[in-house]
C-alpha atoms as a PDB file:
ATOM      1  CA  UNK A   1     109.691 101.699 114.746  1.00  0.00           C
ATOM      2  CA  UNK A   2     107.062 102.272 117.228  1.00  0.00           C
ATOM      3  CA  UNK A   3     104.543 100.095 118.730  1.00  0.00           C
ATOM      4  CA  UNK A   4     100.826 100.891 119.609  1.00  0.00           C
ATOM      5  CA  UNK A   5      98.779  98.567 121.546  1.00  0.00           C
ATOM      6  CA  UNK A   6      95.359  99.387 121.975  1.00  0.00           C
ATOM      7  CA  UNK A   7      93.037  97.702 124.871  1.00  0.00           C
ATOM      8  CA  UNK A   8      89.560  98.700 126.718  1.00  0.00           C
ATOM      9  CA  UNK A   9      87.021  97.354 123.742  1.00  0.00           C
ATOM     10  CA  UNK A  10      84.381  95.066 124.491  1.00  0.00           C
ATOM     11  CA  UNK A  11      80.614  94.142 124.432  1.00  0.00           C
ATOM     12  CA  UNK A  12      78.387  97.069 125.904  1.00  0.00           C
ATOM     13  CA  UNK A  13      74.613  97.878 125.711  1.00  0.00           C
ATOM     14  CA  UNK A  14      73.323 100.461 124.183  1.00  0.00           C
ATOM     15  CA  UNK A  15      73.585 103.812 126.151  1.00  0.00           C
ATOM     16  CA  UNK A  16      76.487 102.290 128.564  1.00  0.00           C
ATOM     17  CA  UNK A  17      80.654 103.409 127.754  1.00  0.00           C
ATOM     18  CA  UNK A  18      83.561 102.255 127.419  1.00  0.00           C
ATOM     19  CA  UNK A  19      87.491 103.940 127.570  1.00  0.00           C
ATOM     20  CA  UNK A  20      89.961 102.943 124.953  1.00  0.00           C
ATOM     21  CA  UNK A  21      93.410 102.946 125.732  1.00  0.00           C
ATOM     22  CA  UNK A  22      96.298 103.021 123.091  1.00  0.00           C
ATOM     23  CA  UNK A  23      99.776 102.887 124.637  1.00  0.00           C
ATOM     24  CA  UNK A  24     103.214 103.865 122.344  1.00  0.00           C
ATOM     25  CA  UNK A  25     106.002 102.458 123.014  1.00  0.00           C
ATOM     26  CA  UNK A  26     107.764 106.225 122.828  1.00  0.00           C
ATOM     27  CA  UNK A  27     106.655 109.660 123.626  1.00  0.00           C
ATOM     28  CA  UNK A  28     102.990 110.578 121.659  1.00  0.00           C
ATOM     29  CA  UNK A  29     104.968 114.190 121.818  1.00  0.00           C
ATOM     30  CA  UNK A  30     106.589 113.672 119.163  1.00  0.00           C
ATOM     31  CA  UNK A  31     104.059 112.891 116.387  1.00  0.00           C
ATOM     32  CA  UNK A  32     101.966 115.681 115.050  1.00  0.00           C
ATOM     33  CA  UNK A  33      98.938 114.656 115.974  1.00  0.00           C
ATOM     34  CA  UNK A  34      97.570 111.190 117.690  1.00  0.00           C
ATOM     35  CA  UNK A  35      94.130 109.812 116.473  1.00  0.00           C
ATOM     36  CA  UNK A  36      91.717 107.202 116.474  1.00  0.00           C
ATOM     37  CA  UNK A  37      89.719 105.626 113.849  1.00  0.00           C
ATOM     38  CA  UNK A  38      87.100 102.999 113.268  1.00  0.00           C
ATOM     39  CA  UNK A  39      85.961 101.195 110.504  1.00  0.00           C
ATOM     40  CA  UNK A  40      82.636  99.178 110.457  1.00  0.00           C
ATOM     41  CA  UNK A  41      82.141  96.131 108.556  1.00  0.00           C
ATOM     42  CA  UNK A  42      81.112  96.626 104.608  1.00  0.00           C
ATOM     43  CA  UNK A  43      82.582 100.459 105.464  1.00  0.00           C
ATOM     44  CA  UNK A  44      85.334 102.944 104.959  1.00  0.00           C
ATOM     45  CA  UNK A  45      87.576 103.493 107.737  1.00  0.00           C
ATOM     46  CA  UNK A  46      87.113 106.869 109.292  1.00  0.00           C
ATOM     47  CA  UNK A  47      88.839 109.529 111.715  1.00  0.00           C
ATOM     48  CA  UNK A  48      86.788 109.769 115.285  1.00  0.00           C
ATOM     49  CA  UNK A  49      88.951 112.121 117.074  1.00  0.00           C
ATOM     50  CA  UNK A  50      92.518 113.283 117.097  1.00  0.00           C
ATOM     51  CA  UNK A  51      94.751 115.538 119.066  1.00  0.00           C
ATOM     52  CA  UNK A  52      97.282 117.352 118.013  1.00  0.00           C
ATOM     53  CA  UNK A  53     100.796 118.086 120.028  1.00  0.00           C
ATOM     54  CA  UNK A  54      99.726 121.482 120.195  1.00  0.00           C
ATOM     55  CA  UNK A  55      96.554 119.533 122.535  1.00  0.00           C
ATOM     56  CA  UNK A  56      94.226 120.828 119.319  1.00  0.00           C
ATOM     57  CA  UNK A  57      91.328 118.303 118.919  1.00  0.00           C
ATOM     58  CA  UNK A  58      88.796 117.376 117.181  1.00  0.00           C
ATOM     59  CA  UNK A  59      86.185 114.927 116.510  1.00  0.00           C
ATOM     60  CA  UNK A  60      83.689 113.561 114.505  1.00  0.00           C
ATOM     61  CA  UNK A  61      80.060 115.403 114.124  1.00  0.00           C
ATOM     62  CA  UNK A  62      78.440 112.133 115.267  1.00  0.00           C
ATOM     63  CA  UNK A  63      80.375 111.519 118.645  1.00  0.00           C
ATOM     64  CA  UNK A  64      80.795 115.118 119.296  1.00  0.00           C
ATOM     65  CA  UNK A  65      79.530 115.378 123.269  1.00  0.00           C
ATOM     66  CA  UNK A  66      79.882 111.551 123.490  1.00  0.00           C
ATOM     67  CA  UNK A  67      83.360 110.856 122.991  1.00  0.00           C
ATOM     68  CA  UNK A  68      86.580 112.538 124.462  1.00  0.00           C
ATOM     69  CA  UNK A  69      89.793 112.208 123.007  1.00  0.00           C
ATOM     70  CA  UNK A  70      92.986 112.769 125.748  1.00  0.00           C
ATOM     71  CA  UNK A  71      96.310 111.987 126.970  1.00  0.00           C
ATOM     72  CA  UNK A  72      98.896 110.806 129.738  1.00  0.00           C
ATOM     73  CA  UNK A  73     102.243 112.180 128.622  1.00  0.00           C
ATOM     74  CA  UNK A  74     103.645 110.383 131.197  1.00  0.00           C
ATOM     75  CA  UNK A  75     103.033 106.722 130.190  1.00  0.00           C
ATOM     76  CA  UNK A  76     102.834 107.867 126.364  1.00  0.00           C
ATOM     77  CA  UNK A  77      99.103 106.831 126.110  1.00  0.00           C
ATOM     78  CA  UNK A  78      96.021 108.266 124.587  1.00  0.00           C
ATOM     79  CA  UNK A  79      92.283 107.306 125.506  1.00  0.00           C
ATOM     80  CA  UNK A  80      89.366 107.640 123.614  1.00  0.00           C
ATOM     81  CA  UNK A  81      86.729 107.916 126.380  1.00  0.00           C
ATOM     82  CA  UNK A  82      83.021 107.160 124.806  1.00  0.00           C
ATOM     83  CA  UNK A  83      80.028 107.661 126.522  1.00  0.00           C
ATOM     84  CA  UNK A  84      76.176 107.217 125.405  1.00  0.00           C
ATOM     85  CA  UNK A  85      76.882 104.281 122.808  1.00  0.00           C
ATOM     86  CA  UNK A  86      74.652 103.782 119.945  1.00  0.00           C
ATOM     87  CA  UNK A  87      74.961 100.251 117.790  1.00  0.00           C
ATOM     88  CA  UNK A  88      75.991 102.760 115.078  1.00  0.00           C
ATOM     89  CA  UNK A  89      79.172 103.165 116.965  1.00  0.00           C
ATOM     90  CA  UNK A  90      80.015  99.342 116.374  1.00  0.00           C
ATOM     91  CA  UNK A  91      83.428  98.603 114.468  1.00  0.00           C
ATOM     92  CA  UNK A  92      86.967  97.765 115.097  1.00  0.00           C
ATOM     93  CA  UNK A  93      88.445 100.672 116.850  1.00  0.00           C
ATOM     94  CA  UNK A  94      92.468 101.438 115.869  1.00  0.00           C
ATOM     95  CA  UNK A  95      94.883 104.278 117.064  1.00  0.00           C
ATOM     96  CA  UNK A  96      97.293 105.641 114.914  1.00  0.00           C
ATOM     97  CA  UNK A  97     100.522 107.896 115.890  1.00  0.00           C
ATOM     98  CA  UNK A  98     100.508 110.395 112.954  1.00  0.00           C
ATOM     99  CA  UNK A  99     104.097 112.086 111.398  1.00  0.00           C
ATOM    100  CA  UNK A 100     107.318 112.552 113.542  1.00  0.00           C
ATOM    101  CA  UNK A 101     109.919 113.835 112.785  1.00  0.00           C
ATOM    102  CA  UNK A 102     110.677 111.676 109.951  1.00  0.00           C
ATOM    103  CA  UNK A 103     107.399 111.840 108.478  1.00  0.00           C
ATOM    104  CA  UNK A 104     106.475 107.910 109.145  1.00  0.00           C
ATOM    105  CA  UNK A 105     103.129 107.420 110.761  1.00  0.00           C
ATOM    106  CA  UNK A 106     102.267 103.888 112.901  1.00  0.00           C
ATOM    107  CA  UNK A 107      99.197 102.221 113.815  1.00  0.00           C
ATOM    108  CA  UNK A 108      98.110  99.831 116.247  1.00  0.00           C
ATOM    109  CA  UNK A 109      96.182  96.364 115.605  1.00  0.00           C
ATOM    110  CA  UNK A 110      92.627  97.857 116.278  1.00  0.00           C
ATOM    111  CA  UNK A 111      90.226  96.761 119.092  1.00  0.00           C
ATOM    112  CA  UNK A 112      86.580  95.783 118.860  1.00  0.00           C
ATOM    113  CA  UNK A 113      83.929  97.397 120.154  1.00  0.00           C
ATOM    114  CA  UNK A 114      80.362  96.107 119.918  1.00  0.00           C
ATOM    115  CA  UNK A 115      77.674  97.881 120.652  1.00  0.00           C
ATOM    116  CA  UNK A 116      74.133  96.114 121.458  1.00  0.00           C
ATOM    117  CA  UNK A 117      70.533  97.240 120.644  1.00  0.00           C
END
């Protein structure tokens, strides 16, 4: 089993930023890829940026230049740094460690982030 916390969501104004953290509790190595994803109220859930373990990534067309997806290998953690927030960026952010070895994927309990007009 593997845990992901995420932390760093909040209440920001429109234009400001924000960093998302998502700690495992073992190495993001050894999934395929790691990822976030939001989902908005009254919509689907859907993929913002990911990185692979081959440090592949890629992102949304409507946060590409805003957002920037990276990692610390050393304390296992990814961040989703986003810059230039729009209110359309508004949902409850989650982080999700995708395929080891095994083929199980985890995610974490999702973090809010608000963005005001």
């Amino acid at each position: 089993q593997v845990r992901l916390v995420e932390s760093g969501g909040g209440l920001v104004q429109t234009g400001g930023s924000l960093r998302l953290s998502c700690a495992a509790s073992r190495s993001i190595f050894s999934f395929n890829a790691m990822a976030w994803y939001r989902q908005a109220p009254g919509k689907q859930r859907e993929s913002v940026a990911r990185v692979t373990s081959g440090s592949r990534t890629n992102y949304l067309d409507s946060v590409k230049g805003r957002f920037t997806i990276s990692r610390d290998s050393a304390d296992n953690t990814v961040y989703l740094r986003m810059n230039n927030l729009k209110p359309e960026d508004t949902a409850v952010y989650s982080c999700t460690a995708e395929r080891d070895s095994t083929g199980a994927s985890y995610w974490g309990q999702g973090t809010q982030v608000t963005v005001s007009s």
